[in-house]
PDB file of N, CA and C in Angstrom:
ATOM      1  N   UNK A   1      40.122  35.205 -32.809  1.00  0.00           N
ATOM      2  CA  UNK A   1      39.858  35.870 -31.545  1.00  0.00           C
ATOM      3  C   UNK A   1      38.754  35.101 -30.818  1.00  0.00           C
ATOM      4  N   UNK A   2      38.847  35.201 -29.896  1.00  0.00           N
ATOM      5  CA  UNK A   2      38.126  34.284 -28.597  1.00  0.00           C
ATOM      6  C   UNK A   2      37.483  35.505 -27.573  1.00  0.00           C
ATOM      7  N   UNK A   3      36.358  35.503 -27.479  1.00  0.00           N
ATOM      8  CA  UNK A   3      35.677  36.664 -26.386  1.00  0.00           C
ATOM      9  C   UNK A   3      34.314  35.472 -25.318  1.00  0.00           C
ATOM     10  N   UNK A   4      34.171  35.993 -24.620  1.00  0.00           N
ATOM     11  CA  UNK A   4      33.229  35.806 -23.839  1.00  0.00           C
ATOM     12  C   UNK A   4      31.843  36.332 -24.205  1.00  0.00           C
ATOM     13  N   UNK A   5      30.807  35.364 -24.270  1.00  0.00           N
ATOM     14  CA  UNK A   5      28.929  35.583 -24.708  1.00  0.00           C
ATOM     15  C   UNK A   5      29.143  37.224 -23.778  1.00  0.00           C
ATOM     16  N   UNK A   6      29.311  37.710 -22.234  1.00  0.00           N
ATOM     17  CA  UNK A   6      28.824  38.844 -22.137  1.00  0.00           C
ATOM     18  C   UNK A   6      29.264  39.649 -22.747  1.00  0.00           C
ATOM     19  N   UNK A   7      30.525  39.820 -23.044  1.00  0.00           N
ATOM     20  CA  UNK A   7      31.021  40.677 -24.325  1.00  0.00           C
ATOM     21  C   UNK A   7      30.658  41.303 -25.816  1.00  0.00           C
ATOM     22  N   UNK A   8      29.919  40.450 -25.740  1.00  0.00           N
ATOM     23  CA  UNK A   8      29.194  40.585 -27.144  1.00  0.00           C
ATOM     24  C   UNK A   8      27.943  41.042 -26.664  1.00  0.00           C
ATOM     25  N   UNK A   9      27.284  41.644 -28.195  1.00  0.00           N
ATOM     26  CA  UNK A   9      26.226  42.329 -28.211  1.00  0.00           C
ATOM     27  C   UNK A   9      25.059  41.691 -29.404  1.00  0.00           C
ATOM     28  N   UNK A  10      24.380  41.093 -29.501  1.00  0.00           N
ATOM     29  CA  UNK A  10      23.278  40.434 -29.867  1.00  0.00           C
ATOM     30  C   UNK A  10      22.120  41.533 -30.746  1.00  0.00           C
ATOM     31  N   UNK A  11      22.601  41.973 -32.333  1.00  0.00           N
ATOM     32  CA  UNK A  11      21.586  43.477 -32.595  1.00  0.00           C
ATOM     33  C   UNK A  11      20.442  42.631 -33.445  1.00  0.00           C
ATOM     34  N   UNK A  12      19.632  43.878 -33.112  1.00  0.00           N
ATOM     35  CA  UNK A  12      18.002  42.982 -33.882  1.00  0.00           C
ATOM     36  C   UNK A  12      17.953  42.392 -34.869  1.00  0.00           C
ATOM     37  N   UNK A  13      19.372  42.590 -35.892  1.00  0.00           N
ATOM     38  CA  UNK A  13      18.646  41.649 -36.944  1.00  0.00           C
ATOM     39  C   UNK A  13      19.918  40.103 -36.884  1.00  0.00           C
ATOM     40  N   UNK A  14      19.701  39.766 -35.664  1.00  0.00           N
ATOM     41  CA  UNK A  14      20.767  39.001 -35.097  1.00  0.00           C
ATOM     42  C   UNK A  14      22.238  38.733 -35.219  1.00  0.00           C
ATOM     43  N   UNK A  15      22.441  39.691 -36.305  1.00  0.00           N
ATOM     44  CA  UNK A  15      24.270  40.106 -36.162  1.00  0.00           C
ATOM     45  C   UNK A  15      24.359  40.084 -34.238  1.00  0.00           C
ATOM     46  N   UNK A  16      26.112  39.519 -34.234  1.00  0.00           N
ATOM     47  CA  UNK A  16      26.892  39.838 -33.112  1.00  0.00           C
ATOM     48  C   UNK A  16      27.451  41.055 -33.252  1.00  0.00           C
ATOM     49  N   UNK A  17      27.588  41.429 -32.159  1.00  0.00           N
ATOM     50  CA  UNK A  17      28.994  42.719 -31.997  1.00  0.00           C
ATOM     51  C   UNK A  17      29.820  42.417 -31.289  1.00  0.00           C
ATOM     52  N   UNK A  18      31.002  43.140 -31.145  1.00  0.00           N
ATOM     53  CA  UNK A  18      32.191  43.858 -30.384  1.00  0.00           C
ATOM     54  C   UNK A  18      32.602  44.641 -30.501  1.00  0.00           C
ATOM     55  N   UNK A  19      32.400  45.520 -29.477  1.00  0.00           N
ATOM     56  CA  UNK A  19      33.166  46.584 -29.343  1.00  0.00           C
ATOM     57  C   UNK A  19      32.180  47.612 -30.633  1.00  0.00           C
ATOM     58  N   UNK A  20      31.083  47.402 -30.396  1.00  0.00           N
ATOM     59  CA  UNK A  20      30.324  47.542 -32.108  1.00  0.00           C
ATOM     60  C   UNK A  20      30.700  47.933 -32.934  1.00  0.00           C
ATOM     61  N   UNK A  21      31.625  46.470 -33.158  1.00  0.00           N
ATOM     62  CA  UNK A  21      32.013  46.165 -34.432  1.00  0.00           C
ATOM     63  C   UNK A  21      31.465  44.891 -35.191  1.00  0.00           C
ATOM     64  N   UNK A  22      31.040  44.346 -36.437  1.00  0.00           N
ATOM     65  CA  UNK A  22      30.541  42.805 -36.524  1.00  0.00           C
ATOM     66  C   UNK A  22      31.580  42.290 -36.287  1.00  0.00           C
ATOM     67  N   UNK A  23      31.469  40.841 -35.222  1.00  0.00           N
ATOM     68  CA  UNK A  23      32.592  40.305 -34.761  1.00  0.00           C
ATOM     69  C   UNK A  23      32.806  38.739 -35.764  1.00  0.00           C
ATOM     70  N   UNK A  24      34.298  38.457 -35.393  1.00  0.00           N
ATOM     71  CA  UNK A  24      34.943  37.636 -36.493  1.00  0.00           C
ATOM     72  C   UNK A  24      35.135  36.807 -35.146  1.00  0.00           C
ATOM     73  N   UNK A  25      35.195  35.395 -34.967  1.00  0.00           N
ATOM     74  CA  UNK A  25      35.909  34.891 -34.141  1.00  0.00           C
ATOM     75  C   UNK A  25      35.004  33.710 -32.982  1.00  0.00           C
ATOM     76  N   UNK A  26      35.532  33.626 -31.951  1.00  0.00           N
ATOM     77  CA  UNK A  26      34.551  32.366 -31.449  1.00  0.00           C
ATOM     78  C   UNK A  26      34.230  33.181 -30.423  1.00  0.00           C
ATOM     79  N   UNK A  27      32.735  32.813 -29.420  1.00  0.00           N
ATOM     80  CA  UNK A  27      32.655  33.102 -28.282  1.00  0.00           C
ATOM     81  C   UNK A  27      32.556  32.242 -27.755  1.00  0.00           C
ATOM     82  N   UNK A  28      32.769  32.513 -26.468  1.00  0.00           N
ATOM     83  CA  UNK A  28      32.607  31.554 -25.384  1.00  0.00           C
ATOM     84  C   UNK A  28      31.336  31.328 -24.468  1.00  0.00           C
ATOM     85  N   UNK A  29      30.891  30.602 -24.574  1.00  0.00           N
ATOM     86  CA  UNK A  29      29.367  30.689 -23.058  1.00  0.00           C
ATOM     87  C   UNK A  29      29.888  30.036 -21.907  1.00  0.00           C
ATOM     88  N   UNK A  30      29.709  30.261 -20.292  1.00  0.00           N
ATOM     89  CA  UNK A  30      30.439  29.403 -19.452  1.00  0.00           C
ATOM     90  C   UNK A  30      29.244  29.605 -18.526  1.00  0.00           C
ATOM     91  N   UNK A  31      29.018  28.759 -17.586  1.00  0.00           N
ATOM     92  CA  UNK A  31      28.453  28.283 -16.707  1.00  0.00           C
ATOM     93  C   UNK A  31      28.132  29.062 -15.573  1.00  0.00           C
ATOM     94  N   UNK A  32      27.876  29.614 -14.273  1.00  0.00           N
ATOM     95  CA  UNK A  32      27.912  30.236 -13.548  1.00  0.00           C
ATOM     96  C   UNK A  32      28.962  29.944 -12.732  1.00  0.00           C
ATOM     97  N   UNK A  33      29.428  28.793 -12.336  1.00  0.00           N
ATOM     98  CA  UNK A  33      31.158  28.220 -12.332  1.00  0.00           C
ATOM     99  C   UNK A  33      31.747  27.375 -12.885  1.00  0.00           C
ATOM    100  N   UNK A  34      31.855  28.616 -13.907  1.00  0.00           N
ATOM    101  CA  UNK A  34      33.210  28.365 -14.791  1.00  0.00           C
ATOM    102  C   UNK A  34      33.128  27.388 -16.128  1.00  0.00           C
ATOM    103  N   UNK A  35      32.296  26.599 -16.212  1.00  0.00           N
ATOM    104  CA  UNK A  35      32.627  25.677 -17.248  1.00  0.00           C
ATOM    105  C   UNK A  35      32.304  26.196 -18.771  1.00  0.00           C
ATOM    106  N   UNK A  36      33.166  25.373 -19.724  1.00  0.00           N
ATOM    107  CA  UNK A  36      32.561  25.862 -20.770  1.00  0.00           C
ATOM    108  C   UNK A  36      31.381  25.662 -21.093  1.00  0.00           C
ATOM    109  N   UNK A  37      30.102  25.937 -21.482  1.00  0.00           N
ATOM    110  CA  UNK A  37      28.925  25.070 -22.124  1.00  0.00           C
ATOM    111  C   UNK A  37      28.537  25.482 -23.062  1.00  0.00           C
ATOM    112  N   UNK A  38      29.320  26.275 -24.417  1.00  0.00           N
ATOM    113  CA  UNK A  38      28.842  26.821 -25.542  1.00  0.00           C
ATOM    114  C   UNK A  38      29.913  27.057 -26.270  1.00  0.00           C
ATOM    115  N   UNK A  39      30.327  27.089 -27.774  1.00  0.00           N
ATOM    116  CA  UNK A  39      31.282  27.737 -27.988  1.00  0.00           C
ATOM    117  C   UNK A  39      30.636  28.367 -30.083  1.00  0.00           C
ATOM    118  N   UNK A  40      30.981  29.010 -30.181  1.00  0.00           N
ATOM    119  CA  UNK A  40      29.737  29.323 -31.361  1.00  0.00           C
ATOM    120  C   UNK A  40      31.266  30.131 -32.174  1.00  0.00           C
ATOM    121  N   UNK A  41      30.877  29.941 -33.407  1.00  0.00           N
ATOM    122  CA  UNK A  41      32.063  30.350 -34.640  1.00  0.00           C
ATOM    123  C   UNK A  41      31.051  31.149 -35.025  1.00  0.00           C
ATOM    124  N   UNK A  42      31.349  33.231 -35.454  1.00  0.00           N
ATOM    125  CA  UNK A  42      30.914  33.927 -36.058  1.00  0.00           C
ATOM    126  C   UNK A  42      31.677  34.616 -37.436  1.00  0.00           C
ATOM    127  N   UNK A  43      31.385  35.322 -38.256  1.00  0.00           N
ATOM    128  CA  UNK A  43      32.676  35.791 -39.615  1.00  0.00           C
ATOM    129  C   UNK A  43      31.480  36.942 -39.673  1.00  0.00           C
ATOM    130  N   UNK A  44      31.643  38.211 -39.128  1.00  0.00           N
ATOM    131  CA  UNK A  44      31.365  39.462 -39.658  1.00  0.00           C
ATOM    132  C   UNK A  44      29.565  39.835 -38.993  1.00  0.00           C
ATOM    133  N   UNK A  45      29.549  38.972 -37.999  1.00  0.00           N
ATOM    134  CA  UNK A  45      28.682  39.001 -36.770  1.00  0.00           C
ATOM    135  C   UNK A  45      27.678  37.959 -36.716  1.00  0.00           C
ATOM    136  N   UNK A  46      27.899  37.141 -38.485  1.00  0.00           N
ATOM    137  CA  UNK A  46      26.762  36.169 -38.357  1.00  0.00           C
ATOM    138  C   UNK A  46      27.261  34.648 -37.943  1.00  0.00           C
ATOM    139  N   UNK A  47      26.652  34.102 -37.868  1.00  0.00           N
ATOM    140  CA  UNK A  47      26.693  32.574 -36.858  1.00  0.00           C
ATOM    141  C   UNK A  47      27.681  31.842 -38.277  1.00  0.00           C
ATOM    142  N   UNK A  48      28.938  31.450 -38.495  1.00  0.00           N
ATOM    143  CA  UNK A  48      29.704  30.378 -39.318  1.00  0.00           C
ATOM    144  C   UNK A  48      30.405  30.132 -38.684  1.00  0.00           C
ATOM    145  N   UNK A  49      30.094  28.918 -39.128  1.00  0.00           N
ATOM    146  CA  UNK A  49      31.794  27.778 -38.539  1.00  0.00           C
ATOM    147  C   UNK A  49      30.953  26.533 -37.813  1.00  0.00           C
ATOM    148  N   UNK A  50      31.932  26.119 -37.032  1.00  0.00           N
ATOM    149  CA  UNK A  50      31.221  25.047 -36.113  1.00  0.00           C
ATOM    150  C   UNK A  50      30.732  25.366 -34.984  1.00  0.00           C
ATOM    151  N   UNK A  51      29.640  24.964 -33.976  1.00  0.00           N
ATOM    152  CA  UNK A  51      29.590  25.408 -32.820  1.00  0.00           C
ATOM    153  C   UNK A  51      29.017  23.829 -32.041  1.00  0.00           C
ATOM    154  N   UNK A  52      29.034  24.425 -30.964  1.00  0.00           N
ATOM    155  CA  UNK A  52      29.240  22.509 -30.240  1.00  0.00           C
ATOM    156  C   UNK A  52      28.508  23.368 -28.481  1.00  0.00           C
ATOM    157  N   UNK A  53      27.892  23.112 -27.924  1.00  0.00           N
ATOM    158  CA  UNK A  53      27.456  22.717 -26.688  1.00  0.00           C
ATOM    159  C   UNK A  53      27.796  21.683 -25.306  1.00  0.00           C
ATOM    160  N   UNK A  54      28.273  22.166 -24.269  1.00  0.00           N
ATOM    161  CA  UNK A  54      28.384  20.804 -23.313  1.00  0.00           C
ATOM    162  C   UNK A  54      27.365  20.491 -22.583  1.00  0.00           C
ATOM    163  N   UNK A  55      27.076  20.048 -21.488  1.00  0.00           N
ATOM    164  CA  UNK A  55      26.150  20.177 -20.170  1.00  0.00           C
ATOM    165  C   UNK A  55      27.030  20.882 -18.859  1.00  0.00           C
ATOM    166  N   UNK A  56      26.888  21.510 -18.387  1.00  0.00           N
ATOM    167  CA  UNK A  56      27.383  22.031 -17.328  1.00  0.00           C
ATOM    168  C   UNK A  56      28.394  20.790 -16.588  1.00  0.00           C
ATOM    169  N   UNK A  57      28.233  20.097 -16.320  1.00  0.00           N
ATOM    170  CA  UNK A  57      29.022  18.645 -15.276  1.00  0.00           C
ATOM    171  C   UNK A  57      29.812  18.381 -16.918  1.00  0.00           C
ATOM    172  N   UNK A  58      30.534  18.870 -18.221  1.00  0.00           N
ATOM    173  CA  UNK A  58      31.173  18.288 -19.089  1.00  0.00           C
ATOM    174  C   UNK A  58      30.684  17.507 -20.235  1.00  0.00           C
ATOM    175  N   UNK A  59      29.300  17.013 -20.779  1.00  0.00           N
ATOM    176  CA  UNK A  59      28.950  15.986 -21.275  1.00  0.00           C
ATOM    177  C   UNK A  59      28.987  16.499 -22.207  1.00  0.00           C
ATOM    178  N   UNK A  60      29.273  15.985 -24.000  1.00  0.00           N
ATOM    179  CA  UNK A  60      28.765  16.890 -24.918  1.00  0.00           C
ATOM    180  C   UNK A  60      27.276  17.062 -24.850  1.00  0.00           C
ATOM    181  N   UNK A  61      27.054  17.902 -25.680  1.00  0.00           N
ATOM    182  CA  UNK A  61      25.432  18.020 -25.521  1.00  0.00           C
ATOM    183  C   UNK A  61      24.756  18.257 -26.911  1.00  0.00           C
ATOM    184  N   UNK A  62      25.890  19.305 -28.168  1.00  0.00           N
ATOM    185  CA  UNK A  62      25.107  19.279 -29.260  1.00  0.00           C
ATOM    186  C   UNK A  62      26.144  19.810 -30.023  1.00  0.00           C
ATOM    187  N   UNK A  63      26.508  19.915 -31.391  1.00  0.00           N
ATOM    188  CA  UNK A  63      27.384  20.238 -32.423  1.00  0.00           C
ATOM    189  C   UNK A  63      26.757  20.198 -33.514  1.00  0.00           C
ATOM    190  N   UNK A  64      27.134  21.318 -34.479  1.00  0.00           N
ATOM    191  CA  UNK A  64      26.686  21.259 -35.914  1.00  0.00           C
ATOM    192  C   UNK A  64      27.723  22.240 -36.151  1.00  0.00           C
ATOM    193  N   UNK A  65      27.164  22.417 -37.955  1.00  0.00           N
ATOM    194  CA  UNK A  65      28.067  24.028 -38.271  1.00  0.00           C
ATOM    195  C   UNK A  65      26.715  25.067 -39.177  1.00  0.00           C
ATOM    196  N   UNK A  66      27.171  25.873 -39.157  1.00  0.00           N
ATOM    197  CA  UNK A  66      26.465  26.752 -39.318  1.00  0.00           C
ATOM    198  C   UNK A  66      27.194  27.736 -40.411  1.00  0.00           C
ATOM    199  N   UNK A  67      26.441  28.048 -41.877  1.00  0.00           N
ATOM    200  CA  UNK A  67      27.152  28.436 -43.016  1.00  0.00           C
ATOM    201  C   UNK A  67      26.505  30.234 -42.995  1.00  0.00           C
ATOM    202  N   UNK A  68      26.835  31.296 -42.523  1.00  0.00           N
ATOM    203  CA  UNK A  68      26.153  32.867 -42.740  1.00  0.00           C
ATOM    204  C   UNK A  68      24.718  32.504 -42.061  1.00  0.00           C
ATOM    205  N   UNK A  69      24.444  31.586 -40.924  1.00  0.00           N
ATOM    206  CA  UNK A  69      23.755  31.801 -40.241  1.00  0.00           C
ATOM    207  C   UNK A  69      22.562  30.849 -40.540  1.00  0.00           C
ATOM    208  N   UNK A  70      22.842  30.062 -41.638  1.00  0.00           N
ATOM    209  CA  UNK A  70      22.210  29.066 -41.877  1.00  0.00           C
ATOM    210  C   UNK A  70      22.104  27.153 -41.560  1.00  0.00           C
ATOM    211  N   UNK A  71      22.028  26.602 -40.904  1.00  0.00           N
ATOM    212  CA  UNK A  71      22.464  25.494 -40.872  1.00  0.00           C
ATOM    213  C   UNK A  71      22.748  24.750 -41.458  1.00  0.00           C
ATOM    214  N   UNK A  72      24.094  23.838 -42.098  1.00  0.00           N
ATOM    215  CA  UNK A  72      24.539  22.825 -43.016  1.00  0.00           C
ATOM    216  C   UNK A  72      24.744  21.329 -42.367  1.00  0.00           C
ATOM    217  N   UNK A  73      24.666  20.419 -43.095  1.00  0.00           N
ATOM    218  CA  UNK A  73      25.153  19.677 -42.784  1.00  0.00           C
ATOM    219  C   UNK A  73      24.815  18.964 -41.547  1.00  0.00           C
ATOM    220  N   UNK A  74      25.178  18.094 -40.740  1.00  0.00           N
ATOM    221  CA  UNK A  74      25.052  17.249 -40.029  1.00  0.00           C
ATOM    222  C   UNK A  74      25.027  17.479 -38.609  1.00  0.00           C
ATOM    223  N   UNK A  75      23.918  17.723 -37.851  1.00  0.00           N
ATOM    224  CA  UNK A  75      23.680  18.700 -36.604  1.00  0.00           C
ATOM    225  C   UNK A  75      23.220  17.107 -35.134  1.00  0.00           C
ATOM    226  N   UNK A  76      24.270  17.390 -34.668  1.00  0.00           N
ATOM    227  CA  UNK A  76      23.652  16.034 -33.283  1.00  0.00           C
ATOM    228  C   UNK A  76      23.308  16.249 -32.055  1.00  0.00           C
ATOM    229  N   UNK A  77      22.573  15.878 -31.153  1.00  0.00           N
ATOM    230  CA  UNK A  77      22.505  16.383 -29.905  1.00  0.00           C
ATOM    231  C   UNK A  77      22.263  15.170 -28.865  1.00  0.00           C
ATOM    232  N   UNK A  78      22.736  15.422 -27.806  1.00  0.00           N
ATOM    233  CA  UNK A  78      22.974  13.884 -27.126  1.00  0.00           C
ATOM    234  C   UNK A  78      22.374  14.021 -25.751  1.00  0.00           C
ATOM    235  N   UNK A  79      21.924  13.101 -25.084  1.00  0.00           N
ATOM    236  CA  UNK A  79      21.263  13.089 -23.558  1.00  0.00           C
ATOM    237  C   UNK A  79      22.303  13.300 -22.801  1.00  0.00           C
ATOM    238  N   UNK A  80      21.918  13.430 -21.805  1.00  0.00           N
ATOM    239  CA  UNK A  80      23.025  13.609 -20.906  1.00  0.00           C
ATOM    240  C   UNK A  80      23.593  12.580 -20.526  1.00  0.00           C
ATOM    241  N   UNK A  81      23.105  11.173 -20.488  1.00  0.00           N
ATOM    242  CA  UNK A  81      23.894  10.111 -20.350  1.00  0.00           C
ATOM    243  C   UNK A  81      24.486   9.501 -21.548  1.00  0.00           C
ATOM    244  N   UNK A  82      24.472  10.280 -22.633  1.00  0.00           N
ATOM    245  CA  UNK A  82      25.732  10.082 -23.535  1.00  0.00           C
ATOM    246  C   UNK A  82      24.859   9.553 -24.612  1.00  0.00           C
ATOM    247  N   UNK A  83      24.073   9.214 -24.925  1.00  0.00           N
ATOM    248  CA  UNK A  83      22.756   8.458 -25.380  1.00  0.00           C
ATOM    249  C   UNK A  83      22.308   9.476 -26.602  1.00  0.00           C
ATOM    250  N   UNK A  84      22.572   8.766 -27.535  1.00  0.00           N
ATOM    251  CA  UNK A  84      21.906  10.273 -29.328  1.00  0.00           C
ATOM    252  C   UNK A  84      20.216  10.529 -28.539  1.00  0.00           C
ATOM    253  N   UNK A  85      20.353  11.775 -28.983  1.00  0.00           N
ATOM    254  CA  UNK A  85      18.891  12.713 -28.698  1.00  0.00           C
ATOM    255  C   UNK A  85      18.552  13.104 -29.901  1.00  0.00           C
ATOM    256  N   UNK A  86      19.598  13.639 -30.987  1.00  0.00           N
ATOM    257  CA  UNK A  86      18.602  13.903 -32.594  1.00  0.00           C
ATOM    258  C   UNK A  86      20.317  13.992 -33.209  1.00  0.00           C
ATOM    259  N   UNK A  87      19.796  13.774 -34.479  1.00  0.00           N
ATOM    260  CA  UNK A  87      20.716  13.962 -35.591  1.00  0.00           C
ATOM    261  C   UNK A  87      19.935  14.522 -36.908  1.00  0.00           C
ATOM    262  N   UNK A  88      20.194  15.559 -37.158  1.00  0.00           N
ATOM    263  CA  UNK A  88      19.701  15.896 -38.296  1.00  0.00           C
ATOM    264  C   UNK A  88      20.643  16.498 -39.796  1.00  0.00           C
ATOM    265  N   UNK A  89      20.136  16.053 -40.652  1.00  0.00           N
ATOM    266  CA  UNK A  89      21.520  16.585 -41.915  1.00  0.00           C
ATOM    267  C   UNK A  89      20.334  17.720 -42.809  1.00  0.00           C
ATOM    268  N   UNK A  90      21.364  18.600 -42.870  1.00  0.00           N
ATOM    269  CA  UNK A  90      20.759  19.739 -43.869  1.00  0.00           C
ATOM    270  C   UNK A  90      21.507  20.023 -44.843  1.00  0.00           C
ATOM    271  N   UNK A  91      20.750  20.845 -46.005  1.00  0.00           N
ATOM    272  CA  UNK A  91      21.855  21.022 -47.033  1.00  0.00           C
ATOM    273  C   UNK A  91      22.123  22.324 -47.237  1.00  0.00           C
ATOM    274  N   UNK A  92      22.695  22.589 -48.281  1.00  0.00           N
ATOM    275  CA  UNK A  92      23.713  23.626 -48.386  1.00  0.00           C
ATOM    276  C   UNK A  92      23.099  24.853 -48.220  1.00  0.00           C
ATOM    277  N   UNK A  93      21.616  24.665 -48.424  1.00  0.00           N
ATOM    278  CA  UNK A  93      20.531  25.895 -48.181  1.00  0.00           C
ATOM    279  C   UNK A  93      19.781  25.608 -46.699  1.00  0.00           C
ATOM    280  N   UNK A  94      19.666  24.903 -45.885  1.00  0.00           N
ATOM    281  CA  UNK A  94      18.808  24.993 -45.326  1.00  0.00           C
ATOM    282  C   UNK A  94      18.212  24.075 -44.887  1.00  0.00           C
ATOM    283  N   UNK A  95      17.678  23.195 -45.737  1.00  0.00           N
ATOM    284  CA  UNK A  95      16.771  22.280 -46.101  1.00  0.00           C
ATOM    285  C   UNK A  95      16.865  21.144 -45.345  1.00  0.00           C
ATOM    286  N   UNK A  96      16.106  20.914 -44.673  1.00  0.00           N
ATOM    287  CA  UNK A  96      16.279  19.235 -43.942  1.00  0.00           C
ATOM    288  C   UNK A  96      16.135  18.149 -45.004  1.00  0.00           C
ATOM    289  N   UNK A  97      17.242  17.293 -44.795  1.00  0.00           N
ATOM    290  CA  UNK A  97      17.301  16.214 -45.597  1.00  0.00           C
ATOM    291  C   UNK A  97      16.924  15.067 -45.024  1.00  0.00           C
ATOM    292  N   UNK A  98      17.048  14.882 -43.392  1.00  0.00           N
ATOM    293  CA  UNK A  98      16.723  13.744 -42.698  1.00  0.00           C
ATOM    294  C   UNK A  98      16.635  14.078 -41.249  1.00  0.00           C
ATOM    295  N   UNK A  99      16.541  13.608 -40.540  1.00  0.00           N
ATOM    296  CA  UNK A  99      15.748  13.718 -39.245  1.00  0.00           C
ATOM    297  C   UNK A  99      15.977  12.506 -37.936  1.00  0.00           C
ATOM    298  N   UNK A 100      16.459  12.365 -37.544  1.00  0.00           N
ATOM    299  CA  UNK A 100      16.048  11.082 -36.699  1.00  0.00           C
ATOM    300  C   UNK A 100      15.737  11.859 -35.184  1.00  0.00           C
ATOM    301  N   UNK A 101      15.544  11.317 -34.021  1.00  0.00           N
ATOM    302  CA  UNK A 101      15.192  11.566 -32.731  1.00  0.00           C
ATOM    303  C   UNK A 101      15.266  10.366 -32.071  1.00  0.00           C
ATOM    304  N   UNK A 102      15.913  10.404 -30.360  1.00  0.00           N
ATOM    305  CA  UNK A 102      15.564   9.181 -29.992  1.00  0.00           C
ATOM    306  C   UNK A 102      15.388   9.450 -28.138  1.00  0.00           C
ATOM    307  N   UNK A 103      14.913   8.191 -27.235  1.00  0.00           N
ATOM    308  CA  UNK A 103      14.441   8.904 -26.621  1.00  0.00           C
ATOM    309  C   UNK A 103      15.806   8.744 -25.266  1.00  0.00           C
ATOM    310  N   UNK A 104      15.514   8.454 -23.979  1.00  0.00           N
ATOM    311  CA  UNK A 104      16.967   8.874 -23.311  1.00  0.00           C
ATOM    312  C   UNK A 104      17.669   7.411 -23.342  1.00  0.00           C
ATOM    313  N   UNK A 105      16.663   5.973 -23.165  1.00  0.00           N
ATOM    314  CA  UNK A 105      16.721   5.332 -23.313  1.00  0.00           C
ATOM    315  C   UNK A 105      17.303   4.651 -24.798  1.00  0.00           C
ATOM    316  N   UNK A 106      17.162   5.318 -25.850  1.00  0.00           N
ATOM    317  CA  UNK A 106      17.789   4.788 -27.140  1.00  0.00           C
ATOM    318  C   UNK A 106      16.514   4.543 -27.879  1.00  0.00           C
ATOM    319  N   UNK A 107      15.328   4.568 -27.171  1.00  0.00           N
ATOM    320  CA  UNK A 107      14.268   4.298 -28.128  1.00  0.00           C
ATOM    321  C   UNK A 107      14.328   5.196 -29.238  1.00  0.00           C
ATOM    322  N   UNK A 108      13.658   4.890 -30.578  1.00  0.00           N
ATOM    323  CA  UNK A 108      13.389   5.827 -31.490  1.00  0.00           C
ATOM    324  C   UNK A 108      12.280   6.590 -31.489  1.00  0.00           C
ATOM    325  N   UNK A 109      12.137   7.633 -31.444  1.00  0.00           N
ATOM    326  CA  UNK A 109      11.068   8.515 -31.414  1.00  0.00           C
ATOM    327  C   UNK A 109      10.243   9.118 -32.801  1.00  0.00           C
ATOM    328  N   UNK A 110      11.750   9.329 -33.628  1.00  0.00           N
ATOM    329  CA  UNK A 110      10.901  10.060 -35.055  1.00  0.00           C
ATOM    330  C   UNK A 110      12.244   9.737 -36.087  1.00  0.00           C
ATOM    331  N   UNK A 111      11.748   9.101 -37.317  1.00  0.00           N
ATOM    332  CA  UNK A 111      12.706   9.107 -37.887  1.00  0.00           C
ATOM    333  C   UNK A 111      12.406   9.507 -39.417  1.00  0.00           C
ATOM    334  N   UNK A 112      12.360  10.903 -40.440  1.00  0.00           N
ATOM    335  CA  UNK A 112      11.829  11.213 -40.868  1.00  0.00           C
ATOM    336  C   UNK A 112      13.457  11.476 -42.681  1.00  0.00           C
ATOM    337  N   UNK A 113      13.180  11.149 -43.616  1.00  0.00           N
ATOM    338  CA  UNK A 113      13.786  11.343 -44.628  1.00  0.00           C
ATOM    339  C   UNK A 113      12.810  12.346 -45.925  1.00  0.00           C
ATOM    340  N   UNK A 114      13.619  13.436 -45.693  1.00  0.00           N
ATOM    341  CA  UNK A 114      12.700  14.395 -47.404  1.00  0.00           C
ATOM    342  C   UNK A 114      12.918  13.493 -48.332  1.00  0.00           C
ATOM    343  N   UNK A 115      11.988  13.906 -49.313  1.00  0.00           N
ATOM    344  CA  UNK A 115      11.251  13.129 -50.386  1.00  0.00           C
ATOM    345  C   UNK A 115      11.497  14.067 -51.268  1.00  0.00           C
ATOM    346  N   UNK A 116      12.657  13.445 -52.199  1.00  0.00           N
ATOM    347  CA  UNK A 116      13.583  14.111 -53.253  1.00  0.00           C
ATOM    348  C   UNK A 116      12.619  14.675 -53.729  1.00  0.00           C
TER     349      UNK A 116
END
C-alpha cells in the first residue's frame, strides 16, 4: 500500500499510523507542486525497508534502508549537482562502521573508519 505523508499520523513514540492503525507500506512526501521528494518503507508503523529522497527540480538527494527503525547498511546523500555529499555504512545494530563526507565541489571533508 502506497499513502501520502498527510495521511499518516506521526505518534510520540514515533510509530506511523493510518487510519490509526500501525501502517504497513510506503508513503509518499511530494512537493508543494507535485513532485515526489520522499518515499519511506514502514512494516507495523516503524521506519523498514528502503527509503530514498529527491530535490524538488528531480535530483536524487539521499537513500539508505532502514531495519525496525534502525539504520543498516549503506546510507548516501548527494549535492544537488549530482556530486557525493556523505556515504555512511552501518551495521546490523546501528553502529557506524565508516563515514566519509565531501564537499559540493568533491573535496573531502571527513573521512572517518571505527576501530574494530
Amino acid at each position: 500500500m502506497r499513502v501520502d505523508y498527510d495521511d499518516v499520523e506521526t505518534e510520540d513514540d514515533l510509530r506511523v499510523t493510518y487510519q490509526g492503525e500501525p501502517f504497513t507500506g510506503e508513503v509518499v512526501e511530494r512537493s508543494p507542486q507535485g513532485q515526489v521528494i520522499a518515499l519511506t518503507t514502514y512494516f507495523q508503523g516503524m521506519e523498514d525497508g528502503p527509503s530514498a529522497e529527491w530535490y524538488p527540480t528531480g535530483e536524487r538527494k539521499a537513500e539508505g534502508n532502514v531495519r525496525y527503525g534502525t539504520a543498516v547498511g549503506v546510507h548516501e546523500e548527494w549535492h544537488r549537482n549530482g556530486n557525493p555529499a556523505a556515504r555512511v555504512e552501518f551495521d546490523d545494530q546501528g553502529k557506524v562502521l565508516s563515514r566519509q563526507r565531501w564537499a559540493e565541489d568533491g573535496t573531502p571533508i571527513e573521512s572517518y573508519v571505527a576501530q574494530g
